[in-house]
Protein backbone atom coordinates (compact mmCIF):
# COMPACT_ATOMS: atom_id res chain seq x y z
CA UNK A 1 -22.71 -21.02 31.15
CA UNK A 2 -23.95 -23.41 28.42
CA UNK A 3 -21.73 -25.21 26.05
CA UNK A 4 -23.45 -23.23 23.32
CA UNK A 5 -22.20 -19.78 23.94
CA UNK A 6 -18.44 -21.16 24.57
CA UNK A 7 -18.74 -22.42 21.27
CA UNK A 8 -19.84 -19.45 19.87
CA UNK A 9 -17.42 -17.12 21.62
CA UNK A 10 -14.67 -19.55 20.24
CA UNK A 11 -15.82 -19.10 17.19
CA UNK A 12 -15.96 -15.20 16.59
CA UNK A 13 -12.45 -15.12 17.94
CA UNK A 14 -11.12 -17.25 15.31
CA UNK A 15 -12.38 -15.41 12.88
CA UNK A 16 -11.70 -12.01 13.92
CA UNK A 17 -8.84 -9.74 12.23
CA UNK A 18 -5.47 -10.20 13.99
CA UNK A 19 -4.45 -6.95 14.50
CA UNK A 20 -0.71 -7.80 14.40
CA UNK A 21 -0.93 -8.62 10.90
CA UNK A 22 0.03 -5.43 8.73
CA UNK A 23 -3.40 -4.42 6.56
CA UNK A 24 -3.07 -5.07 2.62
CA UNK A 25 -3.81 -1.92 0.79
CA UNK A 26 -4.42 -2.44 -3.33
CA UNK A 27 -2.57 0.78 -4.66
CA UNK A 28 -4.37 3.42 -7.49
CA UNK A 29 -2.71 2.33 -10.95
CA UNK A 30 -3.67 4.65 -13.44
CA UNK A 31 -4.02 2.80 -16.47
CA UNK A 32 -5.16 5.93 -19.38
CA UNK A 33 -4.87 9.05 -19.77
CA UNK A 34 -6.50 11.23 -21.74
CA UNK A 35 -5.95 14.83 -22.41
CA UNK A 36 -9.91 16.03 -22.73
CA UNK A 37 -9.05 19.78 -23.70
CA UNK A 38 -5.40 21.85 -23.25
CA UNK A 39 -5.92 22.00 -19.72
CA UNK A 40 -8.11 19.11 -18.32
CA UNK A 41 -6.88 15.77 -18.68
CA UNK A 42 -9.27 12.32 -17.57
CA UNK A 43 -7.98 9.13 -15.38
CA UNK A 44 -8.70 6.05 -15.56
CA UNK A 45 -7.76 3.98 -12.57
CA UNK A 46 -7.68 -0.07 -12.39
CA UNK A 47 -9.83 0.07 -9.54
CA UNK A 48 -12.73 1.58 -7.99
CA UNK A 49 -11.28 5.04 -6.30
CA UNK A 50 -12.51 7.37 -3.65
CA UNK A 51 -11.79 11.50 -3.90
CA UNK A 52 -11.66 12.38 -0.73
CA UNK A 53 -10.34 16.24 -2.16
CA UNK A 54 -8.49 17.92 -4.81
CA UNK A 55 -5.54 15.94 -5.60
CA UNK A 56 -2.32 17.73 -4.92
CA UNK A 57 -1.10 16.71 -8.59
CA UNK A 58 1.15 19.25 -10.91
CA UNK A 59 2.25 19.04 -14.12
CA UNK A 60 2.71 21.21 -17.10
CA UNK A 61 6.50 23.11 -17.64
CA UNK A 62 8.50 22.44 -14.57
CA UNK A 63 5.10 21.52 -12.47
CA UNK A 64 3.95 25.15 -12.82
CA UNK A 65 0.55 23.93 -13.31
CA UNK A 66 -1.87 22.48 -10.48
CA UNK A 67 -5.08 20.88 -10.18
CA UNK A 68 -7.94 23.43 -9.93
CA UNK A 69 -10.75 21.50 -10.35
CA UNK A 70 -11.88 17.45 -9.88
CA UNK A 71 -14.77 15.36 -11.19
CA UNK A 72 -15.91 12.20 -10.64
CA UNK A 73 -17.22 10.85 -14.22
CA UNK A 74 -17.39 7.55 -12.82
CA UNK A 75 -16.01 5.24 -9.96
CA UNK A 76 -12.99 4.65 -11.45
CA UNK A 77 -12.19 7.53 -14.20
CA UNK A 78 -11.75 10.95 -12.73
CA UNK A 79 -11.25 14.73 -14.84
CA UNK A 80 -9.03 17.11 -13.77
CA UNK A 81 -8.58 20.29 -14.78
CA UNK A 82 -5.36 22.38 -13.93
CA UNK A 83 -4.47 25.72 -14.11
CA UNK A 84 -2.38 25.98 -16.89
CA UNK A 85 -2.21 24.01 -20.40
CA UNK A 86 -0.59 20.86 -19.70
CA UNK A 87 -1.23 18.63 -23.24
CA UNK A 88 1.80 17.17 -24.16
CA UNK A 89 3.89 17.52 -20.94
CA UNK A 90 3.99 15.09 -17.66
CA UNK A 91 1.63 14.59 -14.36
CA UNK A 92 3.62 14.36 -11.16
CA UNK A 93 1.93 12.71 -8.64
CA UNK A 94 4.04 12.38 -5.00
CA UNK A 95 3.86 9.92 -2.62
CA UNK A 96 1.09 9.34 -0.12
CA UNK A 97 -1.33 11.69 -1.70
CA UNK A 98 -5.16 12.19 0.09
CA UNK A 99 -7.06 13.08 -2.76
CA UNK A 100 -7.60 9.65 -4.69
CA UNK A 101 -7.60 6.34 -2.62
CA UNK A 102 -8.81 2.90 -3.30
CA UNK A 103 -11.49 1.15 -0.97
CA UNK A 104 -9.05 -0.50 0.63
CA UNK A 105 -6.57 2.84 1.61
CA UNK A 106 -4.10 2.56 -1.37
CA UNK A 107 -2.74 5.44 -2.64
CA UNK A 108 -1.68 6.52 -6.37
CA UNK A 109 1.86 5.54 -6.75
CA UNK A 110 4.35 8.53 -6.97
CA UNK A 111 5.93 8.70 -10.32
CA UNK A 112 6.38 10.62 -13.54
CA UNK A 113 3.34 10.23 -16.04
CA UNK A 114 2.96 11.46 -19.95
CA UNK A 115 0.21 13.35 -20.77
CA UNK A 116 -0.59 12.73 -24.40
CA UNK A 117 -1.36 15.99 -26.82
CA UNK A 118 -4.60 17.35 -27.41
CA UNK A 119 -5.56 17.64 -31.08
């Protein structure tokens, strides 16, 4: 075996990911939204997102309302449209959601969001 390979092979396993280390995930943070008509709202994220599905998202009177419908405008703003009118009330997103993710695996953090009116 030549010196050169041990070198190499030293190398590549100094640089490899240690898998003990826990992986850093950069969460969703929605920074706007916009209510687009009575029942479609748009979101713009702080970073580049991935829809894997419909989000699993309610909001309207009690969370009677849920997403029917969601577009990709561009790689970080998305449009959803629910089921019911929800201008004017709040988005409740839970924990650990599937349907928008960051590059990186981070999730939309769970909370309570206003939804501004539509004129």
């Amino acid at each position: 075996m030549s010196l050169r390979s041990i070198k190499k092979t030293a190398r590549q396993n100094r640089m490899k990911m240690d898998s003990s280390l826990p992986r850093t995930t950069t969460p969703a943070i929605i920074s706007q939204i916009e209510a687009t008509a009575a029942d479609t709202i748009r979101l713009t994220f702080n970073a580049r997102i991935f829809r894997n599905r419909v989000p699993g998202y309610t909001a309207g009177v009690n969370g009677s309302a849920t997403v029917e419908d969601a577009i990709e405008i561009s790689a970080t703003v998305v449009e959803l449209k629910f089921t019911g009118d929800v201008a004017g009330t709040d988005l409740i997103v839970e924990g650990g959601d599937q349907g928008v993710r960051t590059a990186s695996g981070g999730f939309v953090p769970a909370g309570v969001y206003a939804i501004p009116t539509f004129p």
